[in-house]
N, C-alpha and C. Protein backbone atom coordinates (compact mmCIF):
# COMPACT_ATOMS: atom_id res chain seq x y z
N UNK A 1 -55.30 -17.06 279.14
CA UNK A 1 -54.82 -17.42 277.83
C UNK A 1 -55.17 -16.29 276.86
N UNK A 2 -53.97 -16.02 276.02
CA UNK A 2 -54.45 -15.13 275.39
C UNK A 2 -55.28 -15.54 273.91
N UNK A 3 -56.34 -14.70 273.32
CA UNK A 3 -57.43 -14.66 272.49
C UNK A 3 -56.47 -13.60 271.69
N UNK A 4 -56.86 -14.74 270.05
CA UNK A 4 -56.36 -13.93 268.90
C UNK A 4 -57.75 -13.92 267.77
N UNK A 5 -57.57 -13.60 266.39
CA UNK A 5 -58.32 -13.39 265.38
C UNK A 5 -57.99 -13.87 264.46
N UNK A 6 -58.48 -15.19 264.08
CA UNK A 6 -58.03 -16.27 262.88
C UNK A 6 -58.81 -16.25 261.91
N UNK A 7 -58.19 -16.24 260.48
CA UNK A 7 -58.74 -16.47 259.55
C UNK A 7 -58.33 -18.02 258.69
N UNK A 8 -59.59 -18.57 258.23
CA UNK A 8 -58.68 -20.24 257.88
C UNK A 8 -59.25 -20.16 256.68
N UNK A 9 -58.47 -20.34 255.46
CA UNK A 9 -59.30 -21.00 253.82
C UNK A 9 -59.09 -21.96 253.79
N UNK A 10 -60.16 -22.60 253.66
CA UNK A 10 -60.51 -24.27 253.05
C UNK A 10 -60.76 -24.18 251.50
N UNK A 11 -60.77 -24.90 250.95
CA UNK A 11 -60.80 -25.75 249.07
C UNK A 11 -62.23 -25.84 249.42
N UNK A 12 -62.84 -25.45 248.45
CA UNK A 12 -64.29 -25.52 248.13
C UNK A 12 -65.13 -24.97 249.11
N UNK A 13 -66.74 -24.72 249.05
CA UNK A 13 -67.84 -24.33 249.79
C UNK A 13 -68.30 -25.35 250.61
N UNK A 14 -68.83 -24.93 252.02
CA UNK A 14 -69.29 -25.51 252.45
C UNK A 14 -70.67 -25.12 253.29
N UNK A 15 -71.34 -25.76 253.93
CA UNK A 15 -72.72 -25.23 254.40
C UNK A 15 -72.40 -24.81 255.94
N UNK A 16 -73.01 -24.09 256.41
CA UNK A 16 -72.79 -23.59 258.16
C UNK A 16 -72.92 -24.82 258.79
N UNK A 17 -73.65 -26.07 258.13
CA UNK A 17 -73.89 -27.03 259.42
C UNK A 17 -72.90 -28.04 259.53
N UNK A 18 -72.08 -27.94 259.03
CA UNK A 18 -70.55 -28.72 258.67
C UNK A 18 -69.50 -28.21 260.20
N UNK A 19 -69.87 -27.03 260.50
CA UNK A 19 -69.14 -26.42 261.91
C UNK A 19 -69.95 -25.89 262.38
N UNK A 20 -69.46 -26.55 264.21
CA UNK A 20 -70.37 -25.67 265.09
C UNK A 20 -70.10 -24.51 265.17
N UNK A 21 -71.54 -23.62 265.69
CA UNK A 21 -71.38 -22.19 265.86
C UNK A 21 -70.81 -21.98 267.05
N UNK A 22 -70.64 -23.07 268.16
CA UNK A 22 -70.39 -22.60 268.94
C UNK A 22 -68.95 -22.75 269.19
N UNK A 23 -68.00 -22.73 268.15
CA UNK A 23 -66.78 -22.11 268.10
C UNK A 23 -66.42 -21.08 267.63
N UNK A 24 -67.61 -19.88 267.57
CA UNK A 24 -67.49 -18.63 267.41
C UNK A 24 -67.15 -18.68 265.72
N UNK A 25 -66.95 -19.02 265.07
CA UNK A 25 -66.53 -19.57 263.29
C UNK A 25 -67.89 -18.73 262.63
N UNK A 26 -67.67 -18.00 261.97
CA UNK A 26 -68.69 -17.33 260.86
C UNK A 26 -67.77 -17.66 259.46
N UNK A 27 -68.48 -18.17 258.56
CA UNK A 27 -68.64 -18.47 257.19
C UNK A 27 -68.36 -17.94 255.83
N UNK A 28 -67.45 -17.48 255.78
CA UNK A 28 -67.46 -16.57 254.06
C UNK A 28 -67.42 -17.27 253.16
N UNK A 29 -68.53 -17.80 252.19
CA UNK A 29 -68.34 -18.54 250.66
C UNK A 29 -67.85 -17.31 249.84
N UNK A 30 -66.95 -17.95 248.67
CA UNK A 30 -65.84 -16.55 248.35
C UNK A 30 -66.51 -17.33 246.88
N UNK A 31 -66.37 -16.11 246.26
CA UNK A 31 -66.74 -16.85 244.12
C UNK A 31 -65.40 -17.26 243.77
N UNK A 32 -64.83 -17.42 244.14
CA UNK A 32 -63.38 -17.83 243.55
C UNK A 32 -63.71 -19.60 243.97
N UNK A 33 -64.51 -20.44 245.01
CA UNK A 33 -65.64 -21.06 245.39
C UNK A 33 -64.56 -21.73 246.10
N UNK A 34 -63.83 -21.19 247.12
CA UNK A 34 -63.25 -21.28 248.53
C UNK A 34 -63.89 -20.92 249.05
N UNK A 35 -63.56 -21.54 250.84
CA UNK A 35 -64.43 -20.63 251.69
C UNK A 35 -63.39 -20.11 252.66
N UNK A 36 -64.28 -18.66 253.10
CA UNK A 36 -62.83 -18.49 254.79
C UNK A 36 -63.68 -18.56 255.91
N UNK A 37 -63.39 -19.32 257.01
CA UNK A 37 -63.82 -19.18 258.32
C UNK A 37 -62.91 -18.06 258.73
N UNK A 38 -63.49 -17.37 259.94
CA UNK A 38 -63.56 -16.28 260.42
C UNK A 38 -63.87 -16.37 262.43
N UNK A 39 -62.83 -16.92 263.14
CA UNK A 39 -62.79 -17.08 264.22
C UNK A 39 -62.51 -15.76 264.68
N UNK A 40 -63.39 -15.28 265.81
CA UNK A 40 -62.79 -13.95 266.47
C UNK A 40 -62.74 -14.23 268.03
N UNK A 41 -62.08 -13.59 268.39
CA UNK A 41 -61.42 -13.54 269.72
C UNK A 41 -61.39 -15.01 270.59
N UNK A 42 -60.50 -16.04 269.78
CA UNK A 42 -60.65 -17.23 270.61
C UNK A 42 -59.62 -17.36 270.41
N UNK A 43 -59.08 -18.81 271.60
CA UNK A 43 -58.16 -18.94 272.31
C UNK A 43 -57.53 -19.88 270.99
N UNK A 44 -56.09 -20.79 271.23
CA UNK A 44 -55.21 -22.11 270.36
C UNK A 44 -56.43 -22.89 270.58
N UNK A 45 -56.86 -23.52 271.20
CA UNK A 45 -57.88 -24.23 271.56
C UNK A 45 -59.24 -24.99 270.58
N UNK A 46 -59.81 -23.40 270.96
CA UNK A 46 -61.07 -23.09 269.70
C UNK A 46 -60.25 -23.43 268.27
N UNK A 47 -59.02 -22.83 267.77
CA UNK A 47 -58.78 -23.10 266.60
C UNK A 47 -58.23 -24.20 266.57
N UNK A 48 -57.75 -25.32 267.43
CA UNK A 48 -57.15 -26.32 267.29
C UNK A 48 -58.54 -27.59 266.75
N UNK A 49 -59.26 -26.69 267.78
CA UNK A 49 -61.15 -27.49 267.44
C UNK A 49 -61.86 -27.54 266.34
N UNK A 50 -61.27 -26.39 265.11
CA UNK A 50 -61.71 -26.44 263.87
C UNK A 50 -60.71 -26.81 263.40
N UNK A 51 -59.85 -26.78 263.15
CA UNK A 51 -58.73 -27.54 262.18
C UNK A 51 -58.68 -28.92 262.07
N UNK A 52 -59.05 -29.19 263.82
CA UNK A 52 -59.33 -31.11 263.53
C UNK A 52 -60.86 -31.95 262.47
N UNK A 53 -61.82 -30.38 262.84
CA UNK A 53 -63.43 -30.88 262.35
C UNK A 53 -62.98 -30.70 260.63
N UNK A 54 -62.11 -29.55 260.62
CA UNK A 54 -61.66 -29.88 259.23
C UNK A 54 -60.94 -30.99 258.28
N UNK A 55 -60.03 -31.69 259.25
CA UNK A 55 -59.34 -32.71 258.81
C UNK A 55 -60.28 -34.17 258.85
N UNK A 56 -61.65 -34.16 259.80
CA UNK A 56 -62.26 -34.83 260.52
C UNK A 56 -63.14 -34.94 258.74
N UNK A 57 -63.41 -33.93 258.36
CA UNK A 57 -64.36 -34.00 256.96
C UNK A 57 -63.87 -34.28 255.90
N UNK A 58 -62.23 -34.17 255.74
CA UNK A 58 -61.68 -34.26 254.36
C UNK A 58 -61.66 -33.49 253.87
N UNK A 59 -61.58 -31.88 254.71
CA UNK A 59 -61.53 -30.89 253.59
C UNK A 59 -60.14 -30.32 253.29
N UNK A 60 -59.22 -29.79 252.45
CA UNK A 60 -58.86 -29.40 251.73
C UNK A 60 -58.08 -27.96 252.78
N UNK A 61 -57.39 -27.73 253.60
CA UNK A 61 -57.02 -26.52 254.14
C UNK A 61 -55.85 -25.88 253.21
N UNK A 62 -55.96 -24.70 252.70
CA UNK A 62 -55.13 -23.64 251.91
C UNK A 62 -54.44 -22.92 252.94
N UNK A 63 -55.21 -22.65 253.45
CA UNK A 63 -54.79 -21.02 254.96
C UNK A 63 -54.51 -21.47 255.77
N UNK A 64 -53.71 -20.70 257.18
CA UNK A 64 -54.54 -20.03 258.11
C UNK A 64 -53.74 -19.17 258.42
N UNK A 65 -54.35 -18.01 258.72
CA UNK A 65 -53.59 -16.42 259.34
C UNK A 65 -54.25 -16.48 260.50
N UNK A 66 -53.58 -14.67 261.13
CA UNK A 66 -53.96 -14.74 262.43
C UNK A 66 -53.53 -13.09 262.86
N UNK A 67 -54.47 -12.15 263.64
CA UNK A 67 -54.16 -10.97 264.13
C UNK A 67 -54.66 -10.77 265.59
N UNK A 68 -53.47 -10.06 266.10
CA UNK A 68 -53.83 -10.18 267.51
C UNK A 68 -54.51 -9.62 268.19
């Protein structure tokens, strides 16, 4: 399967313990006081796995991009 490089903005800040690390997801709180997750080299899968934990919390999705 091929592995891409996703970027997702959510509405408002959130804390690292809101998503596991072990979907590869690193954290950008932005001052504009969005945040972007930052998935690298994972499969539909992995990102299908945060988009649900996102919908799972009530948060707010703006984004998502993607480079291959």
């Amino acid at each position: 399967m091929e592995k891409h490089t996703y970027t997702i903005e959510i509405k408002g800040q959130i804390s690292s313990a809101l998503i596991d690390p072990r979907d590869g997801v690193t954290i950008e709180n932005r001052e504009s006081r969005n945040t972007l997750l930052h998935l690298t080299s994972v499969d539909q899968a992995a990102l299908f796995g945060v988009l649900l934990r996102i919908r799972d919390l009530g948060i707010d999705l703006i984004s998502v991009s993607t480079q291959k």
